[in-house]
N, C-alpha and C. Protein backbone atom coordinates (compact mmCIF):
# COMPACT_ATOMS: atom_id res chain seq x y z
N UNK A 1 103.55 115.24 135.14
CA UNK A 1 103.11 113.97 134.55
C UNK A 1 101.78 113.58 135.18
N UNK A 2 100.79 113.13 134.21
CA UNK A 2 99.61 112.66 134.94
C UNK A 2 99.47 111.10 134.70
N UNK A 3 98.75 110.11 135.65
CA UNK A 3 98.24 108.89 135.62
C UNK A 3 97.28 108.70 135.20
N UNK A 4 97.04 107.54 134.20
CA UNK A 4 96.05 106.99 133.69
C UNK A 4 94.84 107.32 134.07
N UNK A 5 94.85 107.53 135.82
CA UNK A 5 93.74 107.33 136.36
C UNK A 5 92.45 108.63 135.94
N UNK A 6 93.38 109.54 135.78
CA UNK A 6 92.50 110.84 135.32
C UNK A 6 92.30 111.31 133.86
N UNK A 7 92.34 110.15 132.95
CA UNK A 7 91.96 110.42 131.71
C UNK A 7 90.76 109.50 130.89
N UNK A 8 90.10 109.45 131.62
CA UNK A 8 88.88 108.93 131.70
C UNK A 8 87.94 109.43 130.54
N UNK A 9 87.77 109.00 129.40
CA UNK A 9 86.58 109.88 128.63
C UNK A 9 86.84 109.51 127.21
N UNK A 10 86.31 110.01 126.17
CA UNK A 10 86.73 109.92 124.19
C UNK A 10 87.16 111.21 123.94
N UNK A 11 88.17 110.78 123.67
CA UNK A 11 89.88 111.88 123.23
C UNK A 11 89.32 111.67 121.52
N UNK A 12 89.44 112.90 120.67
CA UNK A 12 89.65 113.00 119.11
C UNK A 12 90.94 113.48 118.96
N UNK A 13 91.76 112.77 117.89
CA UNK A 13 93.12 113.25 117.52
C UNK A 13 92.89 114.86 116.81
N UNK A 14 93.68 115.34 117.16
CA UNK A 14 94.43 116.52 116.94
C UNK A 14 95.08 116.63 115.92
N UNK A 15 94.81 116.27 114.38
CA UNK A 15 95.59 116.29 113.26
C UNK A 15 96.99 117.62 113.23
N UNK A 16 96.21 118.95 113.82
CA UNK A 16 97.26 119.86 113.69
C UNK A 16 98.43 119.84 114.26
N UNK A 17 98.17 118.76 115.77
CA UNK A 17 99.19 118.80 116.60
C UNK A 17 99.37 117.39 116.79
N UNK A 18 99.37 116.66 115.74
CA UNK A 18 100.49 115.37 116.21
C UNK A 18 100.66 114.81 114.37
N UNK A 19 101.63 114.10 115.12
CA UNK A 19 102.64 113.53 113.90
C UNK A 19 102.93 111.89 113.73
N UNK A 20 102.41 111.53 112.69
CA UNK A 20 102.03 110.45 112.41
C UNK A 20 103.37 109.72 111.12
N UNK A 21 104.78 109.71 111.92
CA UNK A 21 105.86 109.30 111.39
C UNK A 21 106.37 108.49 111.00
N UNK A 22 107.54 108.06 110.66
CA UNK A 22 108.10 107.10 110.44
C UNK A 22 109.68 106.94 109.53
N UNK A 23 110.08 105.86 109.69
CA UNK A 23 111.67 105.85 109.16
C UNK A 23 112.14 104.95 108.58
N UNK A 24 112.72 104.35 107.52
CA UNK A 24 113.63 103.68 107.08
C UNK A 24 114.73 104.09 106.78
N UNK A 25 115.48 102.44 106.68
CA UNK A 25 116.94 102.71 105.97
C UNK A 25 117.04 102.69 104.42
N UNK A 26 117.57 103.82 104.07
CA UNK A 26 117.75 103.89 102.57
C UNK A 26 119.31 103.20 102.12
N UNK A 27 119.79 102.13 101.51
CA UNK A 27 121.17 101.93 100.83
C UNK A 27 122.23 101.83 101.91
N UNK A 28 121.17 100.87 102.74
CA UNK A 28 121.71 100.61 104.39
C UNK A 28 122.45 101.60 104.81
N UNK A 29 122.76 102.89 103.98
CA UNK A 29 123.46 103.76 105.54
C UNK A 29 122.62 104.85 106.02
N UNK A 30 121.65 105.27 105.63
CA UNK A 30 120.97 106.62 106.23
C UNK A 30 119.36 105.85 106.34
N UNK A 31 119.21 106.87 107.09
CA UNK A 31 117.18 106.70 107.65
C UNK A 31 116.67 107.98 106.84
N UNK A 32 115.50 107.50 106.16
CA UNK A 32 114.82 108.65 105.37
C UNK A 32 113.72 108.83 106.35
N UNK A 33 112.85 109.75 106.80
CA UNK A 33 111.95 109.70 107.36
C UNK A 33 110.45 110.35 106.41
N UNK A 34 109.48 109.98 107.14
CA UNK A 34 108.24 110.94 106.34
C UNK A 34 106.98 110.54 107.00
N UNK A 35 106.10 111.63 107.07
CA UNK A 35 104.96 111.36 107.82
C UNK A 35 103.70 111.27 106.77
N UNK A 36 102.63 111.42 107.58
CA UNK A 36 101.27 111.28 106.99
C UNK A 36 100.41 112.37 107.61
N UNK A 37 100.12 113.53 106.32
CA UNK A 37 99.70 114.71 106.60
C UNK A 37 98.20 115.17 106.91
N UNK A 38 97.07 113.55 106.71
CA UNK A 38 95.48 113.34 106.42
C UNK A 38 95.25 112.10 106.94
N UNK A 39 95.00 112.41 108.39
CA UNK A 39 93.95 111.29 108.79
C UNK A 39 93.20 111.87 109.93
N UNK A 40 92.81 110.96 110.91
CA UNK A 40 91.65 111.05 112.04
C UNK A 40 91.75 109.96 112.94
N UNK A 41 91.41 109.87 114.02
CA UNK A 41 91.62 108.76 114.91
C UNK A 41 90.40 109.62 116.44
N UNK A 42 90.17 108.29 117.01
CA UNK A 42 89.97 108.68 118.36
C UNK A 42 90.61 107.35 119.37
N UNK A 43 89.64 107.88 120.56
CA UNK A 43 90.32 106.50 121.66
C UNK A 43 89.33 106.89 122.88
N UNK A 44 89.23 106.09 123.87
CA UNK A 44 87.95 106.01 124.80
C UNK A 44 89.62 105.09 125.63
N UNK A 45 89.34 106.27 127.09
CA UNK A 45 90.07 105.66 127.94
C UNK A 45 89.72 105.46 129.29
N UNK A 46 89.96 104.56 129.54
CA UNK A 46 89.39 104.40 130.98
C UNK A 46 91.03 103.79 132.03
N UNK A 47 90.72 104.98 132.69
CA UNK A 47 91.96 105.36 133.40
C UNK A 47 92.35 104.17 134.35
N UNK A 48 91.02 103.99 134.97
CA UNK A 48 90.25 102.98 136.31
C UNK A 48 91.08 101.73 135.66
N UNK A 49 90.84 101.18 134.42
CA UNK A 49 90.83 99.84 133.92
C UNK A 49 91.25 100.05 132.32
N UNK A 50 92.58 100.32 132.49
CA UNK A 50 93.01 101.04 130.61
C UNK A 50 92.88 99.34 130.31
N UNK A 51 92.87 98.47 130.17
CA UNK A 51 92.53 97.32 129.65
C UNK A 51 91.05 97.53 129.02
N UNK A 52 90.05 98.25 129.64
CA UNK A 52 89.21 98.56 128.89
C UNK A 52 88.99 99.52 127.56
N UNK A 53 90.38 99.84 127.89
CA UNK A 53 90.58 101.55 126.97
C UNK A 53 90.19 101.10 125.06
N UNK A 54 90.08 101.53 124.28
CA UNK A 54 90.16 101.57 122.65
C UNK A 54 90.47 102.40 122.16
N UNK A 55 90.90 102.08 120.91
CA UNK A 55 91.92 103.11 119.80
C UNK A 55 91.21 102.55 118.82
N UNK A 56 91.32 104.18 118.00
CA UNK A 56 90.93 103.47 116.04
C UNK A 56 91.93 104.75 115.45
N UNK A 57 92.01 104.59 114.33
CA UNK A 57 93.28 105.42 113.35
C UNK A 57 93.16 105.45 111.61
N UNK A 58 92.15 106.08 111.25
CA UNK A 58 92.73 105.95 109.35
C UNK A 58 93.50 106.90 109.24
N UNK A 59 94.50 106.60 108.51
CA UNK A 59 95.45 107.28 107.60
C UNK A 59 95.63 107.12 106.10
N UNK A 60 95.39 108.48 105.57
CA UNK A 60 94.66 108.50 104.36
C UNK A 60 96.33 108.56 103.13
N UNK A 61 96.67 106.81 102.94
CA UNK A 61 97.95 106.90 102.07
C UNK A 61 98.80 107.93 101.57
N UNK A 62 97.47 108.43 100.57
CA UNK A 62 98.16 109.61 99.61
C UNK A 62 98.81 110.52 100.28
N UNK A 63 98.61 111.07 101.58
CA UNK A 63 99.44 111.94 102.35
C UNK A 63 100.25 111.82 102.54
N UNK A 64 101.24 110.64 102.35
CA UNK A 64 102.70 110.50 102.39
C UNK A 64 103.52 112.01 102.01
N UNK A 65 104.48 112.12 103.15
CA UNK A 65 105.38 113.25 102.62
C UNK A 65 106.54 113.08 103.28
N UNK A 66 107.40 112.96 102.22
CA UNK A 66 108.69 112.68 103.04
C UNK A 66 110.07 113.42 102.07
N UNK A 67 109.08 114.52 101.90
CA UNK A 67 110.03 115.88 101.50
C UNK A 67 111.15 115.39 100.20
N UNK A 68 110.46 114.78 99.61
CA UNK A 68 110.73 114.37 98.23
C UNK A 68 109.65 114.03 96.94
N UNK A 69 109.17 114.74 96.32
CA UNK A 69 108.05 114.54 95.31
C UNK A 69 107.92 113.12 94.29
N UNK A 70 109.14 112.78 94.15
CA UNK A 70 109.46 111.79 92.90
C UNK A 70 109.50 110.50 94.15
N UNK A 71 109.90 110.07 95.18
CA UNK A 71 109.82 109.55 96.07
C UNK A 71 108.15 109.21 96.81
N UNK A 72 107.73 109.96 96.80
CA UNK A 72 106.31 109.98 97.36
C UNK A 72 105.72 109.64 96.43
N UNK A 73 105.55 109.58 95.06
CA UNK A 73 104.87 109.45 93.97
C UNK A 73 105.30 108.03 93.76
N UNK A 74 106.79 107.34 94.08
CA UNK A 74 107.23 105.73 94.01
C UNK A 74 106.30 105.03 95.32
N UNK A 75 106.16 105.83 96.30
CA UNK A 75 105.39 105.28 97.25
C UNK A 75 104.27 104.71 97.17
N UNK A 76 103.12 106.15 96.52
CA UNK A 76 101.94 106.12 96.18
C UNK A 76 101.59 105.18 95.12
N UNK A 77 102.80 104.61 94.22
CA UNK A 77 102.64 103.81 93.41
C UNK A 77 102.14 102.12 94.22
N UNK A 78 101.84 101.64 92.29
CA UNK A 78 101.72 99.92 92.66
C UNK A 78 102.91 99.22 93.46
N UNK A 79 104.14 99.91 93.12
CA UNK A 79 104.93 98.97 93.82
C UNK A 79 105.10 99.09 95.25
N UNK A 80 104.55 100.02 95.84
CA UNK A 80 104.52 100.01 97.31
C UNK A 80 103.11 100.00 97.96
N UNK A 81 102.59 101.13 98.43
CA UNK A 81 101.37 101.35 99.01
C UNK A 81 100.03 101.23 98.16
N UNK A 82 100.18 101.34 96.50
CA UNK A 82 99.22 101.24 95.52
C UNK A 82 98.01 102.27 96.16
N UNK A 83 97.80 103.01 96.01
CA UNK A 83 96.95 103.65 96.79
C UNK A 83 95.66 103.74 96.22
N UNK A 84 95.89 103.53 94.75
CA UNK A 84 94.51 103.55 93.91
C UNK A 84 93.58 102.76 94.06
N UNK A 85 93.97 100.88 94.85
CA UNK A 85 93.69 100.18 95.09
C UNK A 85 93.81 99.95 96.99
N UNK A 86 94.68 100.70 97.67
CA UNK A 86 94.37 100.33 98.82
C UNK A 86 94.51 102.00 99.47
N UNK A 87 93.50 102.87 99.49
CA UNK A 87 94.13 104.50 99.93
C UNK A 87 94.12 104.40 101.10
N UNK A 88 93.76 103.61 102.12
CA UNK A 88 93.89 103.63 103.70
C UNK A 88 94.67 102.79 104.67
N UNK A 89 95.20 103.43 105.27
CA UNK A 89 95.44 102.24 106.20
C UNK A 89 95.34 102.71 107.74
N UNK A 90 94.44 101.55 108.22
CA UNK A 90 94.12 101.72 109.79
C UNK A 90 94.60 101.02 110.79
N UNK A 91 94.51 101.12 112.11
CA UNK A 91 94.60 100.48 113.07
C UNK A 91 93.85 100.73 114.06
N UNK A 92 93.53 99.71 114.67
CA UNK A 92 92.32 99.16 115.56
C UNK A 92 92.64 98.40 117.21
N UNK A 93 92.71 99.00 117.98
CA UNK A 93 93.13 98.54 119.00
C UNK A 93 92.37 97.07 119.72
N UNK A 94 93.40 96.07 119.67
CA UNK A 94 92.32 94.82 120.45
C UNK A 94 92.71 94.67 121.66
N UNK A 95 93.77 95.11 122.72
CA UNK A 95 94.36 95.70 123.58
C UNK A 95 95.03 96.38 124.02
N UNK A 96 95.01 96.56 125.80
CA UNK A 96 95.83 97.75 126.40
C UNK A 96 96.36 96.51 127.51
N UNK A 97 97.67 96.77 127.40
CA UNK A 97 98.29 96.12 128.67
C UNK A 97 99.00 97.57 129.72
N UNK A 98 99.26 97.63 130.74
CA UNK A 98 99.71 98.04 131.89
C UNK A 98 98.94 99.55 132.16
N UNK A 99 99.05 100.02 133.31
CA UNK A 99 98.38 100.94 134.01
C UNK A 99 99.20 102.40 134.02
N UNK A 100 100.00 102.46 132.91
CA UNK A 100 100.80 104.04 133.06
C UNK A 100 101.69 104.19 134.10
N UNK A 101 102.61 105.44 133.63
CA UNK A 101 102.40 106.16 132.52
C UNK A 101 102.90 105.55 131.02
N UNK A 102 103.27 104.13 130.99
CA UNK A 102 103.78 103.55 130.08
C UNK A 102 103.28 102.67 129.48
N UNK A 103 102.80 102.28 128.53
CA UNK A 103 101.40 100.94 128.14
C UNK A 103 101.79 100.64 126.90
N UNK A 104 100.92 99.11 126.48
CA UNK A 104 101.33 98.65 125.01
C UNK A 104 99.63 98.87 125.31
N UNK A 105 99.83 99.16 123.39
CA UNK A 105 98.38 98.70 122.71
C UNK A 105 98.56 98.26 121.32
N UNK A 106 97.91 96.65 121.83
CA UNK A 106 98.15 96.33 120.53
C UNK A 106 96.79 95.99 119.61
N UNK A 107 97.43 96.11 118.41
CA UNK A 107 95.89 96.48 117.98
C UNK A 107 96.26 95.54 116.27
N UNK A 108 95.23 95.69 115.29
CA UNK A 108 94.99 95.55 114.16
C UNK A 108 95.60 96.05 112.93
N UNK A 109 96.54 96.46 112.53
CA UNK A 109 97.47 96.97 111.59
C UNK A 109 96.81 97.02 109.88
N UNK A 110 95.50 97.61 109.42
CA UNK A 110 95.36 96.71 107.94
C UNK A 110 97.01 97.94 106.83
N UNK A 111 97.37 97.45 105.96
CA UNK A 111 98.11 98.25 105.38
C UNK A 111 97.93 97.18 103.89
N UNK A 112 97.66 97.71 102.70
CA UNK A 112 97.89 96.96 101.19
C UNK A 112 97.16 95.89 101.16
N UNK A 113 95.86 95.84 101.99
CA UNK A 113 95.19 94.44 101.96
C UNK A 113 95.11 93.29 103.15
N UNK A 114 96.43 93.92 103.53
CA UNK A 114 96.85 92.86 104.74
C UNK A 114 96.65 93.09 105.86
N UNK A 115 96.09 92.58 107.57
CA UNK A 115 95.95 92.77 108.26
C UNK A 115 96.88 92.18 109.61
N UNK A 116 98.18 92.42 110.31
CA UNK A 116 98.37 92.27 111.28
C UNK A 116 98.63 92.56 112.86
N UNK A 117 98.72 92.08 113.63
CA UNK A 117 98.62 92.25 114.92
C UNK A 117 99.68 92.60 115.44
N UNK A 118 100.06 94.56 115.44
CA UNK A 118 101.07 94.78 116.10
C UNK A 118 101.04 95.23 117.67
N UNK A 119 101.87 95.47 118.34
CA UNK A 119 102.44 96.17 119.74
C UNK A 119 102.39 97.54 119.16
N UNK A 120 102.11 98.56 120.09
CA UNK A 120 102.65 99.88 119.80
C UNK A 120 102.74 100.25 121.73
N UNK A 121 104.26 101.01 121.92
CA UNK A 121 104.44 101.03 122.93
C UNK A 121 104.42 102.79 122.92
N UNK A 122 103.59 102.59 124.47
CA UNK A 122 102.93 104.85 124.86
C UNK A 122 104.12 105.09 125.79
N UNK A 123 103.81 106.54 126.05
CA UNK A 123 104.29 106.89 126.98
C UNK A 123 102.96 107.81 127.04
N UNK A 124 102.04 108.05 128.21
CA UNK A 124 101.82 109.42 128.64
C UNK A 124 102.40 110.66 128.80
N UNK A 125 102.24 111.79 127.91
CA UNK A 125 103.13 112.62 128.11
C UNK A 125 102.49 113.70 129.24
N UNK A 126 100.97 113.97 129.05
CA UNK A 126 100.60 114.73 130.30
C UNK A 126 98.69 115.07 129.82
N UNK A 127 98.15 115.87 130.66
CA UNK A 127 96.87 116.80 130.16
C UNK A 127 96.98 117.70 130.68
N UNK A 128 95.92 118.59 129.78
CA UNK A 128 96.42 120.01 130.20
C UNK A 128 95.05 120.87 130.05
N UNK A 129 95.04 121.93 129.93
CA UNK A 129 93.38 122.76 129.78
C UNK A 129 94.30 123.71 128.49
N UNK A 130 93.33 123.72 127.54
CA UNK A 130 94.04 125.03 126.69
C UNK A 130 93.42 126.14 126.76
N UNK A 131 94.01 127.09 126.30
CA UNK A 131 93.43 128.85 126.21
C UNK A 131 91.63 128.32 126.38
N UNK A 132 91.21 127.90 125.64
CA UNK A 132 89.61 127.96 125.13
C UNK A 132 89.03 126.82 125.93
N UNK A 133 89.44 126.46 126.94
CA UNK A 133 89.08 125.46 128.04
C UNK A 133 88.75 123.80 127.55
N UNK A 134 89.37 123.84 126.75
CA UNK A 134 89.05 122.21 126.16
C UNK A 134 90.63 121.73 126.77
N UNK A 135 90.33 120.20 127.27
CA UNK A 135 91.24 119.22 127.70
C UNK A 135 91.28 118.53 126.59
N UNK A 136 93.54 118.63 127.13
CA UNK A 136 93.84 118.38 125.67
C UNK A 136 94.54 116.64 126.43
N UNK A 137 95.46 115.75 125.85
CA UNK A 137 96.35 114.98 126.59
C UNK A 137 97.05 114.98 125.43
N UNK A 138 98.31 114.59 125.68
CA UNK A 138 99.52 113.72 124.92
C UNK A 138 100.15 112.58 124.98
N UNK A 139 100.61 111.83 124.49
CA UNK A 139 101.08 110.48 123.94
C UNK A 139 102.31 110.37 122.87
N UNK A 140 103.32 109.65 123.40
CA UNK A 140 104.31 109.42 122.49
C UNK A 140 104.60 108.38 122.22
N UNK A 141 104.21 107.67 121.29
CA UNK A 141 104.36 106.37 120.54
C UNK A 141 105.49 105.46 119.58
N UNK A 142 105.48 105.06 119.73
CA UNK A 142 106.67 103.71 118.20
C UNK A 142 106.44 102.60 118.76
N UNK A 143 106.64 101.89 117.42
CA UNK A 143 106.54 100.66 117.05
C UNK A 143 107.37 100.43 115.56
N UNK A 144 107.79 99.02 115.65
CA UNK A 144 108.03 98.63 114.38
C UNK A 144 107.20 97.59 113.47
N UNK A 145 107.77 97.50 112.26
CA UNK A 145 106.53 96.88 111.28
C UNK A 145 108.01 96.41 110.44
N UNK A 146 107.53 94.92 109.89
CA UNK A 146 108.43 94.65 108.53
C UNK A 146 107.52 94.57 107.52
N UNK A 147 107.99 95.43 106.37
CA UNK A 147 107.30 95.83 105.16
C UNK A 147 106.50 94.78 104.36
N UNK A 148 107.54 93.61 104.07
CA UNK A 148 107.24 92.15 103.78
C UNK A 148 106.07 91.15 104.61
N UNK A 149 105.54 91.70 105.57
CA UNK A 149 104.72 91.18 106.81
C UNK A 149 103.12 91.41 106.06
N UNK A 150 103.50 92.80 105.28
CA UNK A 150 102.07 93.36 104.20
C UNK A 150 102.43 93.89 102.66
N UNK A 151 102.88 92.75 102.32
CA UNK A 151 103.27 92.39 100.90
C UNK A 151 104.00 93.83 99.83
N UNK A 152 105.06 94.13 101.31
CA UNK A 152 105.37 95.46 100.53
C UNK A 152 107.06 94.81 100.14
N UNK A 153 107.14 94.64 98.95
CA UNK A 153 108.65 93.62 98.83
C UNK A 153 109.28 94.43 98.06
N UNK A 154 108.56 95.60 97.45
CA UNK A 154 109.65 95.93 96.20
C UNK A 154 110.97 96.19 97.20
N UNK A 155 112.32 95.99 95.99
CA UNK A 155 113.00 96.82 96.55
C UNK A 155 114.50 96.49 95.34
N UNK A 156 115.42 96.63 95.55
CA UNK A 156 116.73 96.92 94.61
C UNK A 156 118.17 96.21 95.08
N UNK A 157 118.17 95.44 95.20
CA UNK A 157 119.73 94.77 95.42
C UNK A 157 120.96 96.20 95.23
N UNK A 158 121.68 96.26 96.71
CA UNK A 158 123.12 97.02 96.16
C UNK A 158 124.68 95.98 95.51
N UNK A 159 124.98 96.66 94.72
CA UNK A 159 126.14 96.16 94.64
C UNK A 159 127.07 95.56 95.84
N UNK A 160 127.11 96.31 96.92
CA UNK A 160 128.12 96.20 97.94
C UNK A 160 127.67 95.39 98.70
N UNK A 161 126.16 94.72 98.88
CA UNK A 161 125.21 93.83 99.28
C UNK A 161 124.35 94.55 100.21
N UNK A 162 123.41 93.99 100.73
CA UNK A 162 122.31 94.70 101.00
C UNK A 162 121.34 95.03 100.09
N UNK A 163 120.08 95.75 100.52
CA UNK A 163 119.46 96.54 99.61
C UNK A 163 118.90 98.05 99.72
N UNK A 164 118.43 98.45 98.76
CA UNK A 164 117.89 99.80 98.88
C UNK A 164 116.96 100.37 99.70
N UNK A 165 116.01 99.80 100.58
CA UNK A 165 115.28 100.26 101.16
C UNK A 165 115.08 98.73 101.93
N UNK A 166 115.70 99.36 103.20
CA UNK A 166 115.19 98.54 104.73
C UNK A 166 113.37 97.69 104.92
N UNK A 167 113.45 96.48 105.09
CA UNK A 167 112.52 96.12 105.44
C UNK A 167 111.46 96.32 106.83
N UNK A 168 112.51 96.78 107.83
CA UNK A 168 111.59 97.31 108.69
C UNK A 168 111.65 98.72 108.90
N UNK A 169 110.47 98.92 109.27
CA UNK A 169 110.10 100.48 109.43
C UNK A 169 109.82 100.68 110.33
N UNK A 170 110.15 101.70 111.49
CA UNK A 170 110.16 102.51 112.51
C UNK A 170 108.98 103.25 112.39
N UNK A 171 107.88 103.30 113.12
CA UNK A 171 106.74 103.94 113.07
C UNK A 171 106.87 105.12 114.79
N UNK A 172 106.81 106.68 114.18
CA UNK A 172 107.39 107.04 115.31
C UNK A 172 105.88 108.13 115.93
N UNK A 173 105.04 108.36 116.89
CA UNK A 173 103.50 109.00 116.88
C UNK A 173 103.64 110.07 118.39
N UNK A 174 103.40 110.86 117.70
CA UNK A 174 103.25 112.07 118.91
C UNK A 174 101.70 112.76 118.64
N UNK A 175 101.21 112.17 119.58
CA UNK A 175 99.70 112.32 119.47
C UNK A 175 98.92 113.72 120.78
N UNK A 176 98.45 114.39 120.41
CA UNK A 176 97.53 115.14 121.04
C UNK A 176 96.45 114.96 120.71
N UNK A 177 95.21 115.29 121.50
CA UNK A 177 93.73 114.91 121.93
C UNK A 177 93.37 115.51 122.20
N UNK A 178 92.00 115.89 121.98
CA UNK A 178 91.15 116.68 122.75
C UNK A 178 89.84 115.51 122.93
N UNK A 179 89.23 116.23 124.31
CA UNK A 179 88.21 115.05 124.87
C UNK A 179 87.43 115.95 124.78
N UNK A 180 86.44 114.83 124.01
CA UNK A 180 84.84 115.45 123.96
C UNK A 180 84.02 115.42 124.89
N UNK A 181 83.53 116.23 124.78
CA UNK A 181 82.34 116.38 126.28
C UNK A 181 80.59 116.40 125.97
């Protein structure tokens, strides 16, 4: 495990090697999960003073995949993410609280127009040197979000009560980096 203190520098996300997840409840008894297969992010950390640290993140909608075609296509629709009208959604870090290996950053959330101010809680997972001498680090992330918070309401009454799709969503991030030099 390494400390904050030695990750000092601007990390670019690693699209190949991290996973940009997430989960709901479907018909209140099961969690569907599905990630986002197209985006980019970086972050500038300062080990010394991670309160100084920053994060940015687009994630490019349409990449929804959550190993269902007809599902992803209800997503991509108006009644959820509308993507024709909103294809991105980012986040923007406006802070870092604590000194590792465990930290919140909370940041700027925009999703469908809407912009709020969530927590996302890290873990440092480590750094490392790869084959081709670039320093890599890792990060394991979640947070939650209620759907209704960014005007995402569709949804289906069950008979038995409840509804079809959970209002909050489990956002789950296993992030690798490489730092530019």
């Amino acid at each position: 495990m390494t400390d904050l203190a030695s990750t000092d520098g601007t990390w670019t996300i690693d699209p190949t090697h991290t996973t940009i997840g997430f989960s709901a409840r479907h018909a209140m008894v099961a969690k569907v999960r599905g990630r986002f297969e197209d985006f980019a992010g970086n972050f500038l950390l300062d080990g010394a003073n991670p309160s100084a640290s920053s994060a940015h993140l687009t994630v490019e909608l349409a990449s929804i995949d959550t190993k269902n075609a007809d599902r992803d296509a209800h997503l991509k629709s108006a009644e959820f993410f509308d993507v024709e009208n909103f294809p991105t959604m980012t986040f923007t870090s406006t802070s870092v609280e604590g000194s590792g290996p465990k930290f919140t950053v909370h940041g700027d959330l925009f999703v469908h127009g809407v912009t709020k101010n969530i927590p996302v809680e890290f873990e440092l997972v480590g750094v490392s040197t790869d084959p081709w001498g670039g320093t890599r680090i890792g990060f394991e992330g979640h947070a939650e979000i209620s759907r209704k918070d960014f005007g995402l309401t569709w949804n289906v009454a069950l008979e038995t009560g409840g509804v079809l799709v959970s209002d909050t969503i489990k956002i789950e991030l296993d992030v690798e980096a490489v730092k530019e030099v």
